[in-house]
N, C-alpha and C. Protein backbone atom coordinates (compact mmCIF):
# COMPACT_ATOMS: atom_id res chain seq x y z
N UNK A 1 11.62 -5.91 -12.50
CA UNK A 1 11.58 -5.86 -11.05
C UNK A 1 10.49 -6.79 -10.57
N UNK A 2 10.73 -7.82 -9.55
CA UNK A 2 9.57 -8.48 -8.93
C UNK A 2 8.94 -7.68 -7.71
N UNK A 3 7.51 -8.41 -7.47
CA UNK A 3 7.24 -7.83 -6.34
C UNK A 3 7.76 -8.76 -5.26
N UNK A 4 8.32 -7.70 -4.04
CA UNK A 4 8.54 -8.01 -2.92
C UNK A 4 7.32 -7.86 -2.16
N UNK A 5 7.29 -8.87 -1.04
CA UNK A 5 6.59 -8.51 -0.22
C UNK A 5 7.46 -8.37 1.10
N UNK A 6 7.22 -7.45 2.09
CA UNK A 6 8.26 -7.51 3.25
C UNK A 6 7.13 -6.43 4.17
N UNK A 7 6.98 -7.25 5.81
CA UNK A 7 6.14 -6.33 6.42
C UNK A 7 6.66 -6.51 7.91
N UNK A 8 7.26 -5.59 8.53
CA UNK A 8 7.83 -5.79 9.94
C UNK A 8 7.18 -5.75 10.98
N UNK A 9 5.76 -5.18 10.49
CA UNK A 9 4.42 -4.93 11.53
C UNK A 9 4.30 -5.69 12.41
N UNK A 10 4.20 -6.95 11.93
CA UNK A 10 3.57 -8.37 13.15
C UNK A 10 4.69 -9.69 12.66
N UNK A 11 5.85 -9.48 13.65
CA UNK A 11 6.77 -10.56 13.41
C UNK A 11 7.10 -11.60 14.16
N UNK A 12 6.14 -12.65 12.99
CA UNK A 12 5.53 -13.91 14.37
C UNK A 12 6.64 -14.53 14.93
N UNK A 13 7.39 -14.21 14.27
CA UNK A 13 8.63 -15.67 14.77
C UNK A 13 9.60 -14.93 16.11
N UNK A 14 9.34 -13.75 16.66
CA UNK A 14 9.87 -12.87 17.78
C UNK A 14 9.80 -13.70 18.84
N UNK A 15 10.21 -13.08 19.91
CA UNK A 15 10.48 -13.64 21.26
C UNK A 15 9.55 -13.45 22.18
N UNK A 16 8.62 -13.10 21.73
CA UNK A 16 6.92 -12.84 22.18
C UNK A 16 6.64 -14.45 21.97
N UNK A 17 6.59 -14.74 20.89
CA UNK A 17 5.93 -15.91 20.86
C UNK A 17 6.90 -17.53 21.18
N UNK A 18 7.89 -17.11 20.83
CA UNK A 18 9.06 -18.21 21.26
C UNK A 18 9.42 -18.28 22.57
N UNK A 19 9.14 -17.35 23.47
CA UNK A 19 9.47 -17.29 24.66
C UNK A 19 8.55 -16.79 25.65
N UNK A 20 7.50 -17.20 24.94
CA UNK A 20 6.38 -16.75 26.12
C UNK A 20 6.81 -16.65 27.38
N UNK A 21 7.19 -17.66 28.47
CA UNK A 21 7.23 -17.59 29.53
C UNK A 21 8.50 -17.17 29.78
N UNK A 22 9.59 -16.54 29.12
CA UNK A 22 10.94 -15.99 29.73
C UNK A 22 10.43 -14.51 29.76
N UNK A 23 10.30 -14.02 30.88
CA UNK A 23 9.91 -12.60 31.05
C UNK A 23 10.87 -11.92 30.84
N UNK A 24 12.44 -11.79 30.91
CA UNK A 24 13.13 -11.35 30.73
C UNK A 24 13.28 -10.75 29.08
N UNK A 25 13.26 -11.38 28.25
CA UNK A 25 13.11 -11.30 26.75
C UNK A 25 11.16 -10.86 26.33
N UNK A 26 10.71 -11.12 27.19
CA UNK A 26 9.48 -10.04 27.00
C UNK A 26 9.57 -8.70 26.22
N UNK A 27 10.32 -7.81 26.13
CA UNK A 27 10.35 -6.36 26.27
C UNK A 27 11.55 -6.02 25.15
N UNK A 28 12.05 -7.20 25.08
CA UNK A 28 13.10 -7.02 23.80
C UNK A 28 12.24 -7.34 22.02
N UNK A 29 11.07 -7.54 22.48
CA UNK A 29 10.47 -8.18 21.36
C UNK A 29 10.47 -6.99 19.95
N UNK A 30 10.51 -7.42 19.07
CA UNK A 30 10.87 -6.32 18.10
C UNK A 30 9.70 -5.58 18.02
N UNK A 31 8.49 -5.17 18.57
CA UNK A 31 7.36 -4.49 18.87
C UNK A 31 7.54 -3.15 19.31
N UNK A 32 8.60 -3.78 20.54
CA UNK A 32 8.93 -2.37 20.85
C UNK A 32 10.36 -1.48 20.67
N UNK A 33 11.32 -2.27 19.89
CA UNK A 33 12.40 -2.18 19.19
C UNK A 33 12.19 -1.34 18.12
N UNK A 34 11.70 -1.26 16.89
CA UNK A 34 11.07 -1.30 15.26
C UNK A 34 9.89 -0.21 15.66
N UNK A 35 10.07 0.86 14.55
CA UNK A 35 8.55 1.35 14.20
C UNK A 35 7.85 0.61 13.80
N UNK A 36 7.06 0.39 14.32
CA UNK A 36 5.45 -0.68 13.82
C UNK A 36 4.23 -0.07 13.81
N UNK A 37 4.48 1.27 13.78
CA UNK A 37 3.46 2.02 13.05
C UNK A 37 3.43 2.32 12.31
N UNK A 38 4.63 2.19 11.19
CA UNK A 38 4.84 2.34 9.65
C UNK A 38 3.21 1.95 9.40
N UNK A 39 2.69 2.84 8.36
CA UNK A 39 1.81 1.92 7.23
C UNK A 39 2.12 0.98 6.59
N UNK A 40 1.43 0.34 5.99
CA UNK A 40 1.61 -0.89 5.52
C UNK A 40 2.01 -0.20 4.17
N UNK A 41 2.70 -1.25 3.07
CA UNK A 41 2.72 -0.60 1.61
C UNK A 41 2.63 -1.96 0.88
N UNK A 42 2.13 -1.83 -0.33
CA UNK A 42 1.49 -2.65 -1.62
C UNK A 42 2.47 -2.34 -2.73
N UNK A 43 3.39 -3.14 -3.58
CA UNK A 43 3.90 -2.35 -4.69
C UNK A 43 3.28 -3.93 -5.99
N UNK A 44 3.10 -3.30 -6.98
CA UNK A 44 2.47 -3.91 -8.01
C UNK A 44 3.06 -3.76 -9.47
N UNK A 45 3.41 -4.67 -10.04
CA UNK A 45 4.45 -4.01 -11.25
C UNK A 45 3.21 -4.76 -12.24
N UNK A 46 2.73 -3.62 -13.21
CA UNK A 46 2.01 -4.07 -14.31
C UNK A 46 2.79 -4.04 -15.57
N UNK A 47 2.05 -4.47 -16.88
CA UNK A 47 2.74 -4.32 -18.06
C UNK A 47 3.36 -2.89 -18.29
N UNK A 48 2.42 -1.33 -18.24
CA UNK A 48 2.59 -0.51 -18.31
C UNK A 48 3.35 0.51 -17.04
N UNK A 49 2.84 0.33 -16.16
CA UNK A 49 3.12 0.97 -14.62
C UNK A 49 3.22 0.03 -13.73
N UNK A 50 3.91 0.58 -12.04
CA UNK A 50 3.67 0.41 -11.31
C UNK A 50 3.28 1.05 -9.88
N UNK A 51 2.43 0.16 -9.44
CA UNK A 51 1.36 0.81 -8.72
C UNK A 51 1.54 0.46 -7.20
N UNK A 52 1.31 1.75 -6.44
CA UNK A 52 1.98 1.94 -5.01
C UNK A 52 0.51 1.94 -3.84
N UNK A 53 0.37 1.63 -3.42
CA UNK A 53 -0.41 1.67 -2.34
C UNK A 53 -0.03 1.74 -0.91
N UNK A 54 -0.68 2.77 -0.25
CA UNK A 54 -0.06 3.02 1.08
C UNK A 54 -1.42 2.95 2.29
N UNK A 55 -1.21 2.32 3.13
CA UNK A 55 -2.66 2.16 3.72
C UNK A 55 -2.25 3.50 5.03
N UNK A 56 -2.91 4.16 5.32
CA UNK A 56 -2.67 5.67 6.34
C UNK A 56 -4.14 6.12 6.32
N UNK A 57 -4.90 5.39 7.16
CA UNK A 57 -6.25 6.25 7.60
C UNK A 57 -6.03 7.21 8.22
N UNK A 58 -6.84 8.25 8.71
CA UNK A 58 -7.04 9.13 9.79
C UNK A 58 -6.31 10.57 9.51
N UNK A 59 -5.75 10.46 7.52
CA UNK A 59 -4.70 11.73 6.83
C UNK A 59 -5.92 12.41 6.56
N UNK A 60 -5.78 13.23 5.70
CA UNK A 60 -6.27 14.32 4.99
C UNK A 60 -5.15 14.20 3.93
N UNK A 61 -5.44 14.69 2.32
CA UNK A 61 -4.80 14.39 1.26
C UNK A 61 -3.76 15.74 1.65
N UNK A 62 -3.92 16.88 2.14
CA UNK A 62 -3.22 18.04 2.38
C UNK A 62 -1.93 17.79 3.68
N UNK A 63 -1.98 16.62 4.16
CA UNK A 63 -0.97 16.09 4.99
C UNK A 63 0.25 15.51 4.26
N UNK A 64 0.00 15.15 3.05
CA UNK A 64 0.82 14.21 2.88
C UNK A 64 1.82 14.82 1.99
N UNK A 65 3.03 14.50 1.65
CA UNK A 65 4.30 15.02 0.69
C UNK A 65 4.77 13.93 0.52
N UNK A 66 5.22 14.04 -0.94
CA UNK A 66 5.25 13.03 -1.95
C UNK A 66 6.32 13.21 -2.76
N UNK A 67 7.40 12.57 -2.90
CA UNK A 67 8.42 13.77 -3.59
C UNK A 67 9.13 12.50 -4.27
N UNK A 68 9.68 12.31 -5.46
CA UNK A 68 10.84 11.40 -6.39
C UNK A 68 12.02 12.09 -6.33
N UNK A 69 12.87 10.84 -6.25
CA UNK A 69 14.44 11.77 -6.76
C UNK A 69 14.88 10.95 -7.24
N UNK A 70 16.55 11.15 -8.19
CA UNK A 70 17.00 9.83 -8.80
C UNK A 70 16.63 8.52 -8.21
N UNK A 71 16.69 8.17 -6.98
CA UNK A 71 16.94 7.32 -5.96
C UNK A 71 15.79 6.57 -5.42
N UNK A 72 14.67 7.51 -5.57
CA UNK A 72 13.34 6.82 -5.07
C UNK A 72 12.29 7.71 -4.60
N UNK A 73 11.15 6.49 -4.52
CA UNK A 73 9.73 7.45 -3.65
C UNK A 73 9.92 7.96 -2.47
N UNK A 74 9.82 8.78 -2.08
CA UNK A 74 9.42 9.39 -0.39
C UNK A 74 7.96 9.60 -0.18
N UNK A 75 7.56 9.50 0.79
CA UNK A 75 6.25 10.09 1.06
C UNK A 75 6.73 10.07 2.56
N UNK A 76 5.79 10.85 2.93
CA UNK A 76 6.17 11.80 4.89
C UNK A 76 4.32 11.43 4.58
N UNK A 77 3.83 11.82 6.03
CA UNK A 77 2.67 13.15 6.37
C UNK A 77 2.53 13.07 7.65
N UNK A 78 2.29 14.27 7.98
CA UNK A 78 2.17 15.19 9.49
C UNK A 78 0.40 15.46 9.80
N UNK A 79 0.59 15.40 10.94
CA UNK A 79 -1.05 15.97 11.11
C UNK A 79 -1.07 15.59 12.16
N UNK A 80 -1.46 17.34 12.79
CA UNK A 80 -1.31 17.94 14.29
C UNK A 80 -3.07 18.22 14.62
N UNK A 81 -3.39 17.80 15.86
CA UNK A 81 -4.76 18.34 16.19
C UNK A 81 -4.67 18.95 17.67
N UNK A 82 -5.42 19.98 17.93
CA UNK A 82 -5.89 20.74 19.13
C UNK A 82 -7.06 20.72 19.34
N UNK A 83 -7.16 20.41 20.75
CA UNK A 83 -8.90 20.91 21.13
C UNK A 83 -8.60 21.18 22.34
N UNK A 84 -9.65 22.08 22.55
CA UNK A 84 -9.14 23.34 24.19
C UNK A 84 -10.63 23.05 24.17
N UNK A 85 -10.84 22.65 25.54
CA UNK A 85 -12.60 22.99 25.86
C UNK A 85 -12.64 23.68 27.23
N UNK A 86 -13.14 25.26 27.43
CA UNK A 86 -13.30 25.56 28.29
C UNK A 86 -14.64 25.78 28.75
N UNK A 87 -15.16 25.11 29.95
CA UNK A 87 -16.70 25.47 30.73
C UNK A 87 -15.96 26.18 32.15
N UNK A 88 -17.14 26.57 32.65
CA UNK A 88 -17.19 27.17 34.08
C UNK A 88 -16.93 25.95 35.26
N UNK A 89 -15.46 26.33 35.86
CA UNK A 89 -15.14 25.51 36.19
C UNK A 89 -14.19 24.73 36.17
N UNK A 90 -13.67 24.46 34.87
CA UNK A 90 -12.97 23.13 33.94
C UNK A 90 -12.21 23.67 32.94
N UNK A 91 -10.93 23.46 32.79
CA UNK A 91 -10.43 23.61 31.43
C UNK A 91 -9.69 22.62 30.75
N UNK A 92 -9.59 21.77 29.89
CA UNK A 92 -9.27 20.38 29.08
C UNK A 92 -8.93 20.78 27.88
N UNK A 93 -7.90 19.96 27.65
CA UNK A 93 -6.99 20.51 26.32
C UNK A 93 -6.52 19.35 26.41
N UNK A 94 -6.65 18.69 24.89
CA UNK A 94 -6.08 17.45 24.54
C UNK A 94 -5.77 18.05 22.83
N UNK A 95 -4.78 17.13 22.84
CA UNK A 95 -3.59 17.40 21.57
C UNK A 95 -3.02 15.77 21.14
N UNK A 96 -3.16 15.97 19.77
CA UNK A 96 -2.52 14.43 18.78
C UNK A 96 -1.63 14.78 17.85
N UNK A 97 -0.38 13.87 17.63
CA UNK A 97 0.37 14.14 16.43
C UNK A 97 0.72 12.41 16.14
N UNK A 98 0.35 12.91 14.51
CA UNK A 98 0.42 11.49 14.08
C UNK A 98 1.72 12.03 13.02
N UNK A 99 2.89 11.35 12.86
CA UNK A 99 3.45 11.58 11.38
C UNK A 99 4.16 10.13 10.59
N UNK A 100 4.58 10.13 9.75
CA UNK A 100 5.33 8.51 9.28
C UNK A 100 6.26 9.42 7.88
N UNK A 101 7.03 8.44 7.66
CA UNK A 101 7.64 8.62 6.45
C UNK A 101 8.31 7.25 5.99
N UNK A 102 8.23 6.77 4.90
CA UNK A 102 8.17 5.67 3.99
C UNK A 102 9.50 6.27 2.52
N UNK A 103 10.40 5.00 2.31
CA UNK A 103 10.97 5.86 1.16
C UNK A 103 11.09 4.04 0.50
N UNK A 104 10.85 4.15 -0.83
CA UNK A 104 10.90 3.01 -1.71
C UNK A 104 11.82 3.23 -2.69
N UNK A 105 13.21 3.00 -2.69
CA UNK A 105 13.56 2.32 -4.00
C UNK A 105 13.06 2.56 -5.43
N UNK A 106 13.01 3.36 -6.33
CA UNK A 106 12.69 3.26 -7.63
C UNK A 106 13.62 1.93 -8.19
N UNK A 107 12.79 1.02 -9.15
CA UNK A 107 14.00 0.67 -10.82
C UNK A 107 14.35 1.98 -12.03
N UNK A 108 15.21 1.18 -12.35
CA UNK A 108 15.59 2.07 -13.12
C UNK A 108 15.05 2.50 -14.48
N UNK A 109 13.77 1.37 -14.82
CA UNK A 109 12.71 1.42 -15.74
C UNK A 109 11.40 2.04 -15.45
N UNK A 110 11.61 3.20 -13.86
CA UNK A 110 10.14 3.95 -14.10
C UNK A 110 10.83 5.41 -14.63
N UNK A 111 9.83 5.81 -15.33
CA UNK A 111 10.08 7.39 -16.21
C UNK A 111 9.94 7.92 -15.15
N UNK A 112 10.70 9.06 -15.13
CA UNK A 112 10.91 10.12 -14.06
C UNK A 112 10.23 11.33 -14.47
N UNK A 113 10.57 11.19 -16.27
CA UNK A 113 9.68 12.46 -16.98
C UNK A 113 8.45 12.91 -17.18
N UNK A 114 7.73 11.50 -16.44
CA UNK A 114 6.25 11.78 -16.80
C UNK A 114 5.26 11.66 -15.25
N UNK A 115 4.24 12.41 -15.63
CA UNK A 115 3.75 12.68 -13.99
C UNK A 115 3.06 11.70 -13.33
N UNK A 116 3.37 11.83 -12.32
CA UNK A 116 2.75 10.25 -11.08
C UNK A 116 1.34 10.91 -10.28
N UNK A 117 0.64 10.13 -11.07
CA UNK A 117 -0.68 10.06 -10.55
C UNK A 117 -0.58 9.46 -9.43
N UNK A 118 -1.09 10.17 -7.90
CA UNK A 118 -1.42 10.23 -6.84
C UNK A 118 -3.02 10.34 -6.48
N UNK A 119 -3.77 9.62 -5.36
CA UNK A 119 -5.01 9.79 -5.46
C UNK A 119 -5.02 9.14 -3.56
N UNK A 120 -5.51 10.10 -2.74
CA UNK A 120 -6.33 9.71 -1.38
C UNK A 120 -7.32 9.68 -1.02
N UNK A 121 -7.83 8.04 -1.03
CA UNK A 121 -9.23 8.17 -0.59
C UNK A 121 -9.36 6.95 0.10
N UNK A 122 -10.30 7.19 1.05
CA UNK A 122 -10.87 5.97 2.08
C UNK A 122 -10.07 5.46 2.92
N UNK A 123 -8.94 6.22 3.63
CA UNK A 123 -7.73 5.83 4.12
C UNK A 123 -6.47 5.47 3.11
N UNK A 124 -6.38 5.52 1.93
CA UNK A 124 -5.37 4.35 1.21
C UNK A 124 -5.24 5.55 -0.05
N UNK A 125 -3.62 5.81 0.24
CA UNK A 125 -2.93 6.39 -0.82
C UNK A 125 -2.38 6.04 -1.97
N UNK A 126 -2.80 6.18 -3.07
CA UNK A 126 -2.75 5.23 -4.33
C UNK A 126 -1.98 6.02 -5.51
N UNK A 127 -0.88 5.36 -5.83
CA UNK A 127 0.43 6.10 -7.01
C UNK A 127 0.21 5.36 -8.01
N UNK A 128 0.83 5.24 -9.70
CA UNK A 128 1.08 4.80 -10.54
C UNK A 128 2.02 6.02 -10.99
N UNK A 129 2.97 4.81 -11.41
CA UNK A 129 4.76 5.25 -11.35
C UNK A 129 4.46 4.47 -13.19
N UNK A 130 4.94 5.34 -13.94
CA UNK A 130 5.04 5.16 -15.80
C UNK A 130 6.48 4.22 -15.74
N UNK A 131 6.06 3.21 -16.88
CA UNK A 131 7.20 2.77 -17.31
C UNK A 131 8.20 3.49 -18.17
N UNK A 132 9.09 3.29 -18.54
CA UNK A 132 10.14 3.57 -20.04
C UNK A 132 9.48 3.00 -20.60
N UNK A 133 9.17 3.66 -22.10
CA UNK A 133 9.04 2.68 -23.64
C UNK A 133 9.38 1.93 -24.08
N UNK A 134 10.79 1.63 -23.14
CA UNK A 134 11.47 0.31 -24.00
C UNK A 134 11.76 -0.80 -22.68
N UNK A 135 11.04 -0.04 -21.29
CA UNK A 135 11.11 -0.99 -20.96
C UNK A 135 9.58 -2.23 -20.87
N UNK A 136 8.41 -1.38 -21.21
CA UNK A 136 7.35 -1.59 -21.51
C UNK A 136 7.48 -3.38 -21.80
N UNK A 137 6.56 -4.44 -21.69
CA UNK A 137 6.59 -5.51 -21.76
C UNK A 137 5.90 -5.61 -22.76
N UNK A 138 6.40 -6.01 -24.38
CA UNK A 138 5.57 -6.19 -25.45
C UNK A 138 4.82 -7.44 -25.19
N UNK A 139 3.57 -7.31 -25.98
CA UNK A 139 2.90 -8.54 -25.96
C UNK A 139 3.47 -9.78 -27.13
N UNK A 140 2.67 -10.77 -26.82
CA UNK A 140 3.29 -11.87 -27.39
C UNK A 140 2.86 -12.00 -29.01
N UNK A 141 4.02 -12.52 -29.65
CA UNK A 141 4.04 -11.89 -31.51
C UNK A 141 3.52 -13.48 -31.46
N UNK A 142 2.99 -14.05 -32.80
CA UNK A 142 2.98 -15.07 -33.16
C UNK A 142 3.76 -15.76 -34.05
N UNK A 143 4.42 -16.01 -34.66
CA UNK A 143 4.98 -16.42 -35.97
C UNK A 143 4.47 -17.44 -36.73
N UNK A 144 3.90 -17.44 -38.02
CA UNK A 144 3.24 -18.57 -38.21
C UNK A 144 4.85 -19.71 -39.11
N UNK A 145 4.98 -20.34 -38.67
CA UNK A 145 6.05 -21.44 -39.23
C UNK A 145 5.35 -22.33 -40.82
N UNK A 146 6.05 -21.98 -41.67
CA UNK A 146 5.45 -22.44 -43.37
C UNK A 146 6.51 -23.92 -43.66
């Protein structure tokens, strides 16, 4: 499997920038078309594993669900906040919900049987997905020619 790179976040070649001055096509720009609050994602294929990175500041590791199936990675996470402030006088109540969900494609050379190290820290959710044994990339043999 190669790495892809593919990111819909900031898509320069839109009608934002090609059409600056047609106001009409303003508002069609894929900005506001497209979730573009997806997180960003990193996929990395090493000799042994491959390695997932998800950039999502502002989680808690208890937000997030993480789940494989024949078919591929999922990851979701939810995270609801309340704050009620009451003084004499005044009552203010503000409320946030952030959630996303991301699903990747497995190959058919990551082991399903063996467990996927997951790790959240510093904003950035970090996987390593096991290869098969045979699909493992041997290193290079030498042969000496006589």
């Amino acid at each position: 499997m190669a790495l892809i790179k593919f990111n819909e976040r900031f898509p320069l070649s839109t009608s934002v920038f090609n059409n600056f001055l047609n106001t009409d096509d303003f508002f069609n720009d894929d900005f506001f078309a497209k979730d573009s609050l997806r997180p960003a994602m990193n996929v990395k294929e090493n000799q042994n594993d491959f390695e997932v990175e998800l950039a999502a500041p502002g989680f808690a590791k208890e937000d997030f669900e993480v789940t494989i199936d024949n078919n591929g990675l999922h990851i979701s996470a939810d995270k609801k906040e309340e704050n009620e402030e009451k003084e004499e006088g005044y009552l203010r109540k503000e409320f946030s919900y952030k959630s996303f969900k991301r699903s990747l494609r497995l190959p058919e050379n990551v082991n399903l049987d063996k467990k996927v190290k997951a790790n959240y820290k510093n904003g950035v959710l970090k996987m390593n997905l096991l290869k098969k044994e045979e699909a493992k990339v041997l290193p290079k043999k030498v042969i000496e020619v006589s």
